[in-house]
Structures are given as C-alpha cells and as structure tokens.
N, C-alpha and C. Protein backbone atom coordinates (compact mmCIF):
# COMPACT_ATOMS: atom_id res chain seq x y z
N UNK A 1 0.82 -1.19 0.00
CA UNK A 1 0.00 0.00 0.00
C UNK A 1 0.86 1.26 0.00
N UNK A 2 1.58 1.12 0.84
CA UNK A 2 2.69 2.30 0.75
C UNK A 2 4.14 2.19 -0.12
N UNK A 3 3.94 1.28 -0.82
CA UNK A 3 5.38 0.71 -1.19
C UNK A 3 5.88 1.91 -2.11
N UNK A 4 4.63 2.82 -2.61
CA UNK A 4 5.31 3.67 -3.35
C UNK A 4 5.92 5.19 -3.23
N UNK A 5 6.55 5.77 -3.19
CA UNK A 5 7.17 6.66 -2.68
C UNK A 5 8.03 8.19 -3.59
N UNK A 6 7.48 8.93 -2.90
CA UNK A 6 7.87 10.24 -4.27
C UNK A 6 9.48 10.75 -3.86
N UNK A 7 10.28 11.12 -4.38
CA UNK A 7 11.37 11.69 -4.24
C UNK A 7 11.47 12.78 -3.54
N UNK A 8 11.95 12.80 -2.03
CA UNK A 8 12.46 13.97 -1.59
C UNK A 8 13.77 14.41 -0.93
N UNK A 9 13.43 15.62 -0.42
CA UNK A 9 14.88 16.10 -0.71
C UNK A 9 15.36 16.65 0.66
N UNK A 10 15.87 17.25 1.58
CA UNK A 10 16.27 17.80 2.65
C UNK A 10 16.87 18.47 2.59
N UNK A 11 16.26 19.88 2.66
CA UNK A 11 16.54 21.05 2.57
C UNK A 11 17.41 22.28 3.29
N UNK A 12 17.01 21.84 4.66
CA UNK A 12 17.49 22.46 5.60
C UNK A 12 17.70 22.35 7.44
N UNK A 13 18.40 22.51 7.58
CA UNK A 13 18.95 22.12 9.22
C UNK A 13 18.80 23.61 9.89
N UNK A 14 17.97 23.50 10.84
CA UNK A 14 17.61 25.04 11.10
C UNK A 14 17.75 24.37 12.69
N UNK A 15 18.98 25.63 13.40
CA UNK A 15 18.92 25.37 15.04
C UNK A 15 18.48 26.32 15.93
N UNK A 16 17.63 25.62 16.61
CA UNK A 16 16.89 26.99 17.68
C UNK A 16 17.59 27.70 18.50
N UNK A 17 17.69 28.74 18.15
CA UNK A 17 18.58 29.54 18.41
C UNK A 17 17.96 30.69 19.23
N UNK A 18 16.87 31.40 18.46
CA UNK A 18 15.60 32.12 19.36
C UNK A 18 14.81 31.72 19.53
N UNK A 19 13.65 30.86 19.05
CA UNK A 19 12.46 30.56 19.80
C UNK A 19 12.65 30.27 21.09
N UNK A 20 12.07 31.10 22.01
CA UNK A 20 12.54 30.59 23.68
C UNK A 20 10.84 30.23 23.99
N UNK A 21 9.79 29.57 22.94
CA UNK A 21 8.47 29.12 22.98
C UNK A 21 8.82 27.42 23.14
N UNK A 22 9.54 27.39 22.37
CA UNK A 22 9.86 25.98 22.07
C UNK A 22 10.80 25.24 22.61
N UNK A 23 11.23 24.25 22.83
CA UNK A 23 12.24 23.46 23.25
C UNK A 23 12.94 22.83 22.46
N UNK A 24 13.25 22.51 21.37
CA UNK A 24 13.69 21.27 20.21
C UNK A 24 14.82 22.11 19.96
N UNK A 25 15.90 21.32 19.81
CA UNK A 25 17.32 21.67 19.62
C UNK A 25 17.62 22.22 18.51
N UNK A 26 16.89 21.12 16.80
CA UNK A 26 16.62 21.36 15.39
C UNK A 26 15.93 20.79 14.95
N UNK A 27 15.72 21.91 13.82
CA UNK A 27 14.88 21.08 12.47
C UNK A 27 14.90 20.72 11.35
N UNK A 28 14.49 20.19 11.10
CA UNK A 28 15.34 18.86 9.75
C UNK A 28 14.36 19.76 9.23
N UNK A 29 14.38 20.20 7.48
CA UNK A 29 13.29 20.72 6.67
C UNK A 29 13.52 19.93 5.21
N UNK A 30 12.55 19.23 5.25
CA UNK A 30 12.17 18.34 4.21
C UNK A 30 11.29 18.63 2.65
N UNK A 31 11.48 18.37 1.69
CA UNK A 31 10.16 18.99 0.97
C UNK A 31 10.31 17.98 0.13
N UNK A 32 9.05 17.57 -0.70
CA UNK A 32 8.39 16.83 -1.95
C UNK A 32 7.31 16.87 -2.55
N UNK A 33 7.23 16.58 -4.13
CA UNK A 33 6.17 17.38 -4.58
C UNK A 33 4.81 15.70 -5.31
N UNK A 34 4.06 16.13 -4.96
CA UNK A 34 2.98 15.32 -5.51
C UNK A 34 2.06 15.70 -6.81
N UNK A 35 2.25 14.95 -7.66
CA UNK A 35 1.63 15.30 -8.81
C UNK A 35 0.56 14.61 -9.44
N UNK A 36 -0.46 15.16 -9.54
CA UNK A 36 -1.73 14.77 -10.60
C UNK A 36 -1.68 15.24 -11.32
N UNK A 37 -3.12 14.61 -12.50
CA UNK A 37 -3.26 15.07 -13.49
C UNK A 37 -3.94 16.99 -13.69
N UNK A 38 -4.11 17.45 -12.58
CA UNK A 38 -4.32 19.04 -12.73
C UNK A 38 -3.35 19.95 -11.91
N UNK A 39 -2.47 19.30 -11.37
CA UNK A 39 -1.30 20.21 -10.81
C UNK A 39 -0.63 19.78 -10.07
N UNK A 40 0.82 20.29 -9.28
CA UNK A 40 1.67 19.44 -8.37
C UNK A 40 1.68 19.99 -7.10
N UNK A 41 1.78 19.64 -5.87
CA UNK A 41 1.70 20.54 -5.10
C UNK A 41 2.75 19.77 -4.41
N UNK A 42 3.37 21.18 -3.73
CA UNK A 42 4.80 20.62 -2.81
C UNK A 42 4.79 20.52 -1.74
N UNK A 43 5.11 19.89 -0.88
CA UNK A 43 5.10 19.52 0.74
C UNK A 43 6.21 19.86 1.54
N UNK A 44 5.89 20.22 2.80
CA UNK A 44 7.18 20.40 3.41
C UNK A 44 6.94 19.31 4.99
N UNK A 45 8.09 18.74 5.06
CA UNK A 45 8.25 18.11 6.28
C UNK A 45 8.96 18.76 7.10
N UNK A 46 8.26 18.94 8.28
CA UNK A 46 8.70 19.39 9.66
C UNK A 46 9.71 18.67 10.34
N UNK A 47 10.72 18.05 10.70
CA UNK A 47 11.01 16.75 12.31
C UNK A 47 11.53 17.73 12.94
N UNK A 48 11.35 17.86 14.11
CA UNK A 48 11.95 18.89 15.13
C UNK A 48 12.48 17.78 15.98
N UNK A 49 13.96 17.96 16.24
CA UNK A 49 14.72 16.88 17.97
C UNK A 49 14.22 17.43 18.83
N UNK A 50 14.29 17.14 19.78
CA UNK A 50 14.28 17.28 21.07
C UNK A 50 15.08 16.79 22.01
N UNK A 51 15.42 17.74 23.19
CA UNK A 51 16.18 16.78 23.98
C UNK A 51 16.13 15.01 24.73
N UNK A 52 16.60 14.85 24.95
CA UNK A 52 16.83 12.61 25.23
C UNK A 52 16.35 12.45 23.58
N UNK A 53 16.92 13.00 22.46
CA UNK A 53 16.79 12.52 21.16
C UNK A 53 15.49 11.91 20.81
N UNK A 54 14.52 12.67 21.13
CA UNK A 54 12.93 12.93 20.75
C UNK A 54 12.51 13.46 19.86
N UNK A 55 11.79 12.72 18.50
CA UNK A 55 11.51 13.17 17.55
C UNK A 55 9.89 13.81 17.50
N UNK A 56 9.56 14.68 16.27
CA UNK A 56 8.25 14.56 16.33
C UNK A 56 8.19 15.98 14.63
N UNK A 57 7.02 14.92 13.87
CA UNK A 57 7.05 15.42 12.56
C UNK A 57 6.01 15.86 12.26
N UNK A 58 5.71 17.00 11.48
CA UNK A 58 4.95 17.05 10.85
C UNK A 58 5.10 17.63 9.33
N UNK A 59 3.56 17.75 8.84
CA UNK A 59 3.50 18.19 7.39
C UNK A 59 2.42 18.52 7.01
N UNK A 60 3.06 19.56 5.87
CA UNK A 60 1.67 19.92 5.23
C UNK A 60 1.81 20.14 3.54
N UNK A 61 0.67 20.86 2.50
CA UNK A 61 0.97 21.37 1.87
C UNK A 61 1.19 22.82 1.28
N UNK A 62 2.15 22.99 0.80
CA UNK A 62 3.04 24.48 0.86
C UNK A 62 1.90 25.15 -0.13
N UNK A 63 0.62 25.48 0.09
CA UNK A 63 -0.23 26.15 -0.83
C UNK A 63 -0.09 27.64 -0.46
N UNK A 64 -0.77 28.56 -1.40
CA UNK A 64 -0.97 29.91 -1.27
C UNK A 64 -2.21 30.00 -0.06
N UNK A 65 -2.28 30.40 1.17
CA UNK A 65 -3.17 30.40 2.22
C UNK A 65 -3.23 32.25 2.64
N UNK A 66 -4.33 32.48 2.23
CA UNK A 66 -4.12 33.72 3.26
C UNK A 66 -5.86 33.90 4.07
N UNK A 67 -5.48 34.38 5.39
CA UNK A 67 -6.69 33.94 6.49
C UNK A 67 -7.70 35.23 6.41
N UNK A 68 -9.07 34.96 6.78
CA UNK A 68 -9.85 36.24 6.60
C UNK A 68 -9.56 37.47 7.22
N UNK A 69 -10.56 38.57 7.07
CA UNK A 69 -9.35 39.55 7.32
C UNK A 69 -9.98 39.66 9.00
N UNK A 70 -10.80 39.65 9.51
CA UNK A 70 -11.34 39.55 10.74
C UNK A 70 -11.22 38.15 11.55
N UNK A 71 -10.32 37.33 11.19
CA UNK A 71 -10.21 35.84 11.70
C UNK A 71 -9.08 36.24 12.46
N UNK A 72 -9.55 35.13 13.87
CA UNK A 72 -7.93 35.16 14.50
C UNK A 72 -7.24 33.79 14.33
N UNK A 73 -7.42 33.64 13.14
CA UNK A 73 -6.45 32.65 12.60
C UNK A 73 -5.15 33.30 11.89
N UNK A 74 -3.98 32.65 12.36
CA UNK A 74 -2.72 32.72 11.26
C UNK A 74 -2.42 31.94 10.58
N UNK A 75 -1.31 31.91 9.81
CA UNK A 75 -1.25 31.58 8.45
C UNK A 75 -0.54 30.15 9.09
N UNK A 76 -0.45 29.89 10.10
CA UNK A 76 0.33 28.73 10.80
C UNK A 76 -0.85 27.98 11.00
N UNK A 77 -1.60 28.50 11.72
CA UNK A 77 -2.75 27.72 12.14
C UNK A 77 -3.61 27.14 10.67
N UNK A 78 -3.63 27.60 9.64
CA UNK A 78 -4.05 27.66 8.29
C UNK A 78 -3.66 26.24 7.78
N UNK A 79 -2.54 26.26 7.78
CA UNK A 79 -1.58 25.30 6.91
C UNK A 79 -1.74 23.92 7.79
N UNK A 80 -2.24 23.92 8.56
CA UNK A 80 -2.50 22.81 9.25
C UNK A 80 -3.64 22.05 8.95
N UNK A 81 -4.76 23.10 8.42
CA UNK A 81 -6.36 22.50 8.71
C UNK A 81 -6.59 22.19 6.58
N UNK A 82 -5.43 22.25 6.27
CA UNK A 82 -5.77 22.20 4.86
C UNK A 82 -5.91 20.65 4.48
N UNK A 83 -7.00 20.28 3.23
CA UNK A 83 -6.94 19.04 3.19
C UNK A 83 -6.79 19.49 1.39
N UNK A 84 -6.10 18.24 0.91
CA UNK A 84 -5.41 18.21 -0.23
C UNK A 84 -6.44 17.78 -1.03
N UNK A 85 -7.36 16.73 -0.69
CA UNK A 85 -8.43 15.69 -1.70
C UNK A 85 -8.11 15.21 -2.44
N UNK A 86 -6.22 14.63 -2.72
CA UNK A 86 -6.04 14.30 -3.25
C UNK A 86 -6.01 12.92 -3.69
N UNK A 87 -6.47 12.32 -2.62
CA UNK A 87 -6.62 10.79 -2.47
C UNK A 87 -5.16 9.86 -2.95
N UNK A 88 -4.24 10.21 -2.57
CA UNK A 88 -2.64 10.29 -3.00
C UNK A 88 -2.21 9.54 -1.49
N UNK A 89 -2.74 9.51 -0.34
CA UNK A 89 -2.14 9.12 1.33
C UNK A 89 -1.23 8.22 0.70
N UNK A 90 -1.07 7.21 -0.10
CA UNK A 90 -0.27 5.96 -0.08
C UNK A 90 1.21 6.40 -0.32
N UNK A 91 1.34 7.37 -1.46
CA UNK A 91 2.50 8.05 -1.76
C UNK A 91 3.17 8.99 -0.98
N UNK A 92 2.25 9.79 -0.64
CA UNK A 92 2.27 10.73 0.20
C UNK A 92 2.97 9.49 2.08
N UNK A 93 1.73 9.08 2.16
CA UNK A 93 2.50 8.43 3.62
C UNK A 93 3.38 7.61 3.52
N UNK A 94 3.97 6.49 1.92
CA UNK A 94 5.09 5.86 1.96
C UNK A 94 5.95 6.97 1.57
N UNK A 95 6.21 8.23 1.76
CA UNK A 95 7.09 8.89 1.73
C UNK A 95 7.53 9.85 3.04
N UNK A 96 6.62 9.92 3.68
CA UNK A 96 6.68 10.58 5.28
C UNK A 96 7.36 9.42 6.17
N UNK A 97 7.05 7.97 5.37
CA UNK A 97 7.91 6.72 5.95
C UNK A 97 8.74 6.95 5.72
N UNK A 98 9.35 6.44 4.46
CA UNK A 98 10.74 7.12 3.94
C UNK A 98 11.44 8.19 4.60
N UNK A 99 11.42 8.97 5.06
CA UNK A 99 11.94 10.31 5.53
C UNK A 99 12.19 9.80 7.16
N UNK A 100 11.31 9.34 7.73
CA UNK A 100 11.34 8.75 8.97
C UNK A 100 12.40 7.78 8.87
N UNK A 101 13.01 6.88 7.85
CA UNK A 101 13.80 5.72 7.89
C UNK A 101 14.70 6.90 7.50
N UNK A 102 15.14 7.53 6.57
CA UNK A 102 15.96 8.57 6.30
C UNK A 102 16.79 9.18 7.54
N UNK A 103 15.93 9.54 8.52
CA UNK A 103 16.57 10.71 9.73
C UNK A 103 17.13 9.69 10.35
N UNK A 104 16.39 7.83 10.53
CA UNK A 104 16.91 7.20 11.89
C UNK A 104 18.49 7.06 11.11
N UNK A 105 18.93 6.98 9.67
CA UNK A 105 19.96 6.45 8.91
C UNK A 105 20.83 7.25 8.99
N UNK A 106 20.59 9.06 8.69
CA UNK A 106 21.84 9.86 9.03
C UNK A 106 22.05 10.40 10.30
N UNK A 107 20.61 10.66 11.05
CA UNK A 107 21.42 11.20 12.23
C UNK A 107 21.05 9.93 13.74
N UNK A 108 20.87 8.81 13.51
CA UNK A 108 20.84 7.87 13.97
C UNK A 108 19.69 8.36 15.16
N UNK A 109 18.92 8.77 14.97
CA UNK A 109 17.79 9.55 15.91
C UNK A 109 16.12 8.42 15.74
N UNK A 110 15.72 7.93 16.51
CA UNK A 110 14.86 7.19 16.35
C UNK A 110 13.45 6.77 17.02
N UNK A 111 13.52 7.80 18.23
CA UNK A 111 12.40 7.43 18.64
C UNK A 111 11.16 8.77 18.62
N UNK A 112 10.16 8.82 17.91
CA UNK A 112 8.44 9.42 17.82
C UNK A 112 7.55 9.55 18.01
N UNK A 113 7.21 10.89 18.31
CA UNK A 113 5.61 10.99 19.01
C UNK A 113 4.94 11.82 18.09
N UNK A 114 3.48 11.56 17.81
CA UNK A 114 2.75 12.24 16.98
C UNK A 114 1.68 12.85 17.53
N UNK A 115 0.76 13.69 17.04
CA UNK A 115 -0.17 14.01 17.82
C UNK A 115 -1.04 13.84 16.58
N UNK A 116 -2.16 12.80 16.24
CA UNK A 116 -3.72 13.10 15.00
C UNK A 116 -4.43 14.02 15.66
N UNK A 117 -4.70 15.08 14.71
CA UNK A 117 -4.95 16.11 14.74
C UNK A 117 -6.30 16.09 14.57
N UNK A 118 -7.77 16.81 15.12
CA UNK A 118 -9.35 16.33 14.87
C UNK A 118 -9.14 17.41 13.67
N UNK A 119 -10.56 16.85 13.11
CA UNK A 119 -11.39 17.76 12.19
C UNK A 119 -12.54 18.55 12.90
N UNK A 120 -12.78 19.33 12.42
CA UNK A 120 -13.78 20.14 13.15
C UNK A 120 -15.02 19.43 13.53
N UNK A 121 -15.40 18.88 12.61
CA UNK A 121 -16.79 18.36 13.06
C UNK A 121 -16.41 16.96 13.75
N UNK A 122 -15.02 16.84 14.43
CA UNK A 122 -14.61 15.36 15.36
C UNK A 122 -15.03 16.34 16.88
N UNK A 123 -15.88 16.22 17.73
CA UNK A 123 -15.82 16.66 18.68
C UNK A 123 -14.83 15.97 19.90
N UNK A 124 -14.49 14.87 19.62
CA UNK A 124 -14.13 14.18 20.53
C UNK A 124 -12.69 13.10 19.93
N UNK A 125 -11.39 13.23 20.89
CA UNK A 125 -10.44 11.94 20.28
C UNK A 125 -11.07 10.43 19.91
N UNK A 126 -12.09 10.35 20.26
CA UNK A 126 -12.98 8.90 20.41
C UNK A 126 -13.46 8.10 18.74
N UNK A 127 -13.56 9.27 18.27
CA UNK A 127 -13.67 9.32 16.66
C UNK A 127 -13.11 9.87 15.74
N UNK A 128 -11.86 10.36 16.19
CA UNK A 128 -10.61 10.52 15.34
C UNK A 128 -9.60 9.61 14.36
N UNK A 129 -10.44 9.53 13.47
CA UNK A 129 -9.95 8.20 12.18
C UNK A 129 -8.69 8.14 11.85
N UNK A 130 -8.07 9.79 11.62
CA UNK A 130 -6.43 9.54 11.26
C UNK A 130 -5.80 9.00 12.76
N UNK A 131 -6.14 9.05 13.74
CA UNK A 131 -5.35 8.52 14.99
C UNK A 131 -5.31 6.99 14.82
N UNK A 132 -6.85 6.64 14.70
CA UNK A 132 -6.57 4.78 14.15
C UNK A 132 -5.89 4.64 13.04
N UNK A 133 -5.96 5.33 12.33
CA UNK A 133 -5.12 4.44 10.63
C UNK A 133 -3.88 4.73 11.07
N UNK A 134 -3.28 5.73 11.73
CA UNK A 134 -2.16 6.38 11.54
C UNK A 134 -1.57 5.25 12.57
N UNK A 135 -1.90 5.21 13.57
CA UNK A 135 -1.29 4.09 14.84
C UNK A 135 -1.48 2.79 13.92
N UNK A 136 -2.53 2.58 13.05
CA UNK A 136 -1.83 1.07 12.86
C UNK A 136 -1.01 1.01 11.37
N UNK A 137 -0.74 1.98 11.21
CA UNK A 137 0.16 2.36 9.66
C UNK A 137 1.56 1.80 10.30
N UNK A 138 1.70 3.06 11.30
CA UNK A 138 2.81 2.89 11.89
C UNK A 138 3.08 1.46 12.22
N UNK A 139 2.41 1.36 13.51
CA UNK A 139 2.47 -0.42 13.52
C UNK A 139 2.96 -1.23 13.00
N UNK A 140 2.18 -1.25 11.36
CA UNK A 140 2.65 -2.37 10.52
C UNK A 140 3.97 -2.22 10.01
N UNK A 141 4.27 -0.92 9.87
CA UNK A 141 5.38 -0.18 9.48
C UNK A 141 7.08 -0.56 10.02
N UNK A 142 6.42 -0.05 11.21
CA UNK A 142 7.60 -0.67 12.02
C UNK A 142 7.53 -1.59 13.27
N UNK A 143 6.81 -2.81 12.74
CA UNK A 143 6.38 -3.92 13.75
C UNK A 143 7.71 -4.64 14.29
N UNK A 144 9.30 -4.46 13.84
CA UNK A 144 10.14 -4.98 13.95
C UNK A 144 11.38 -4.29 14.79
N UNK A 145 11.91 -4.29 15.94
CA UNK A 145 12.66 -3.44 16.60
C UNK A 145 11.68 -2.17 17.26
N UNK A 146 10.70 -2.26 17.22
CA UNK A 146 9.83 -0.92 17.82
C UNK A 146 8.69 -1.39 18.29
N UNK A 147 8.18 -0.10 19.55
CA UNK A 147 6.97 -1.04 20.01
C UNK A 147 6.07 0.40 19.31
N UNK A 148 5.22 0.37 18.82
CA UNK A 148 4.13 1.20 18.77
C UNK A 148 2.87 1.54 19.47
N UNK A 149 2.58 2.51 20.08
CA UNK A 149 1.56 2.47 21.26
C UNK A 149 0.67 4.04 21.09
N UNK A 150 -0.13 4.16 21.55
CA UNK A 150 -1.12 5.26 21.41
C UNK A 150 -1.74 5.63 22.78
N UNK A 151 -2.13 7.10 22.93
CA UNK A 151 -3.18 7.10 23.85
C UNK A 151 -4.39 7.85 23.33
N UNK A 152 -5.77 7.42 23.25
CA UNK A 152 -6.82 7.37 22.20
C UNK A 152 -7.15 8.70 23.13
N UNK A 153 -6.97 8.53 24.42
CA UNK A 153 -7.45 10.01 24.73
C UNK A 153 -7.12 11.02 24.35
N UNK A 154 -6.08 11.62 23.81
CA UNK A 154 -5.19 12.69 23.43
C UNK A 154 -5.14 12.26 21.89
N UNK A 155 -4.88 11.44 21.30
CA UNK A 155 -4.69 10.91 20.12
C UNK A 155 -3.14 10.89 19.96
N UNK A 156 -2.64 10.69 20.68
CA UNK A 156 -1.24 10.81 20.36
C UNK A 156 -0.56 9.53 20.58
N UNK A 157 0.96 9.29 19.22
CA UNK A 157 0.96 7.82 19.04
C UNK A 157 2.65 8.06 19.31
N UNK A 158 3.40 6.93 19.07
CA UNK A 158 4.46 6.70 20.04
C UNK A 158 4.92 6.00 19.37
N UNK A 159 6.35 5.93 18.43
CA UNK A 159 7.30 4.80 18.09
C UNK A 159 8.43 4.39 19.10
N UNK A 160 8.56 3.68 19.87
CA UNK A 160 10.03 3.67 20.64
C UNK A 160 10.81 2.70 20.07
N UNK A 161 11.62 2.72 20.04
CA UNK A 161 12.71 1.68 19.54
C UNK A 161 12.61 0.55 20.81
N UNK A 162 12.93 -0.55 20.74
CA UNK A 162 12.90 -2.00 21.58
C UNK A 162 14.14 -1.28 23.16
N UNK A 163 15.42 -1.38 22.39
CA UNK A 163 16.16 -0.51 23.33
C UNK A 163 16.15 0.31 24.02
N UNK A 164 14.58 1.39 24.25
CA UNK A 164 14.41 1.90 25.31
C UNK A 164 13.07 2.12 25.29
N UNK A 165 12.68 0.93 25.46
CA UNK A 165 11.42 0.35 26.01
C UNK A 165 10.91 0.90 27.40
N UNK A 166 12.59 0.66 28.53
CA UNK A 166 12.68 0.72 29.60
C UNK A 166 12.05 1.61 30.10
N UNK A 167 12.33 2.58 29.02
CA UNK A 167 12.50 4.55 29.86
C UNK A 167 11.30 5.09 29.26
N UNK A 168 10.11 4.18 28.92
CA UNK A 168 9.19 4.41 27.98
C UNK A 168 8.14 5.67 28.99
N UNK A 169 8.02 5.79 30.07
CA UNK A 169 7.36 6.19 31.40
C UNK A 169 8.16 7.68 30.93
N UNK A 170 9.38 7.65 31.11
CA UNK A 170 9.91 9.25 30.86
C UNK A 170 9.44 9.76 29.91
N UNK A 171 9.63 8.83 28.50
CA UNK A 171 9.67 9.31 27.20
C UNK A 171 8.19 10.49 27.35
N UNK A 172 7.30 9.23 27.98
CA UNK A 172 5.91 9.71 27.28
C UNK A 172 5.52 11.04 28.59
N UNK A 173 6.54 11.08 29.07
CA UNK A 173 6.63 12.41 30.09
C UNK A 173 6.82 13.56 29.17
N UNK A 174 8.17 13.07 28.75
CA UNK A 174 8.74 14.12 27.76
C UNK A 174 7.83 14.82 26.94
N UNK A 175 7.16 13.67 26.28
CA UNK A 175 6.65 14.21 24.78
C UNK A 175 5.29 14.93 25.48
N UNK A 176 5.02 14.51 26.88
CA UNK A 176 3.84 15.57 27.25
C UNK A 176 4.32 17.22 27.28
N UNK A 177 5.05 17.35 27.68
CA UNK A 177 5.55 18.76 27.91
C UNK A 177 5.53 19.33 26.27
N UNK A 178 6.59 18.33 25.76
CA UNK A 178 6.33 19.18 23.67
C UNK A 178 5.34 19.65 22.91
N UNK A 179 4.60 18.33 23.85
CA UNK A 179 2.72 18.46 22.85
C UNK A 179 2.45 19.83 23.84
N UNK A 180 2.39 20.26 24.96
CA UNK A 180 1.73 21.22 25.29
C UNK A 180 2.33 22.55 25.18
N UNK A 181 4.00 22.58 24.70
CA UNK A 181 4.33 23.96 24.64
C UNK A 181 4.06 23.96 23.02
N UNK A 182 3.79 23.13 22.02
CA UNK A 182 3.62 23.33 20.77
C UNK A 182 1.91 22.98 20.52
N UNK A 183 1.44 23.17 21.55
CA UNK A 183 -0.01 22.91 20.63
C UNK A 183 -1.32 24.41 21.26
C-alpha cells in the first residue's frame, strides 16, 4: 500500500537559536512534490529533535493560504487544517515513511511521538480516524525493533525503539511537555 514513494529532498537544518516558545534543539526541513493530473503541489516536512533525542514530525501542503481579514487565525494555524483531496495518502504516507527511515539512517535519531490532529466536526479523540489508521500504519510499518503504542485520549501515538522500552514512562513524560508547549 505504501510501497510507493515520491522523491524527496532535505533542505534544511535550522537550530533553535531564538524561539525561547519551544524546546527542540533542530529542524530537519524536508520537501516533496505530488503530482496529478491538474497540478503538483509541494510539501514540506517538519522533524523537530528534542532533547533525550525525541523526535516529532509534521507536514503539510506548501499552498498559497491567506486567512480572513477579521479571523484570529494565522497563516500557521491555516496550513494545518488544509486538506489536499487528493486521495494520493499511499505516496504521500510511503514517503513521510521514507523520511522517517531517512533521519533514523543519518542522524541515527529514532524514537516518535505524533499528535492526530481532529477535524472540526470530530468533537471528541474517540472518533478521530487519522489517529486509528495512523497508529496502525505505523504499527505495521515498524512492527520490527519498535513497540508502537497510542493514547486514544489525546490521540497521540508513540514509536520507541525496543532498546528503550525501559524509559518508555519518561519518554511519554517528555513528549507531554512538547505536545503542550507546541499545541
């Protein structure tokens, strides 16, 4: 399902230097472009480290967005809630895989937390569909050397590597503090 995968590229190594909002050491900046038959649109991948070598990615697509003029939405908050319709996930997510096997290969960095994000009309994590597909994508993904785990309350999912299984209690300490100074 995912076997297929679009070419991307890694763009940029950006180190936090001022954000004193955030905590993550750097960011990997990723981009790739998806193409149909009426246009291509380019993507950018997020991975931000974190300290105890804590990953966490995201993405979107790099469209022209600008927010109403009386909205207190920004152009950050924008780029998040966009949906593509492109019906492309297979390429698109065997390539957000890819990139994930990519970072553990050069900077030997390997363990992930995600947060599925609701749709508006999801009132509740309880019926948040990308949290199920996405936890068992992963899963199948990396059923080998990793444990994969979720908490349906929050929607947030968890790759750890086998090797620190142990410290799994901190980890998911850790990644509480990230999810709440970044969300």
């Amino acid at each position: 399902m995912f076997d297929s995968s679009l070419g991307f590229q890694l763009i940029q190594i950006r180190r936090n230097k001022y954000n004193i909002h955030e905590s993550f050491i750097k960011e990997l900046i990723y981009k790739f472009y998806s193409h149909n038959s009426r246009c291509c649109i380019k993507y950018i991948v997020s991975v931000k480290e974190y300290p105890n070598r804590l990953l966490t990615l995201d993405y979107y697509p790099k469209i022209k967005l600008t927010p109403k003029i009386n909205s207190a939405d920004s152009i950050q908050d924008l780029r998040y809630r966009t949906l593509t319709k492109q019906n492309a996930f297979s390429s698109i997510g065997g390539t957000i895989l890819d990139i994930m096997v990519d970072v553990r290969q050069r900077f030997n960095i390997n363990t992930w937390g995600f947060v599925a994000a609701n749709l508006l009309y999801e009132t509740n994590n309880e019926n948040n569909k990308r949290y199920q597909i996405s936890k068992e994508i992963l899963r199948r993904s990396f059923k080998e050397r990793y444990t994969v785990f979720g908490n349906r309350r929050n929607s947030v999912i968890f790759v750890i590597p086998v090797e620190r299984e142990k410290e799994h209690i901190k980890i998911v300490k850790s990644y509480e503090k990230i999810f709440a100074e970044t969300n």
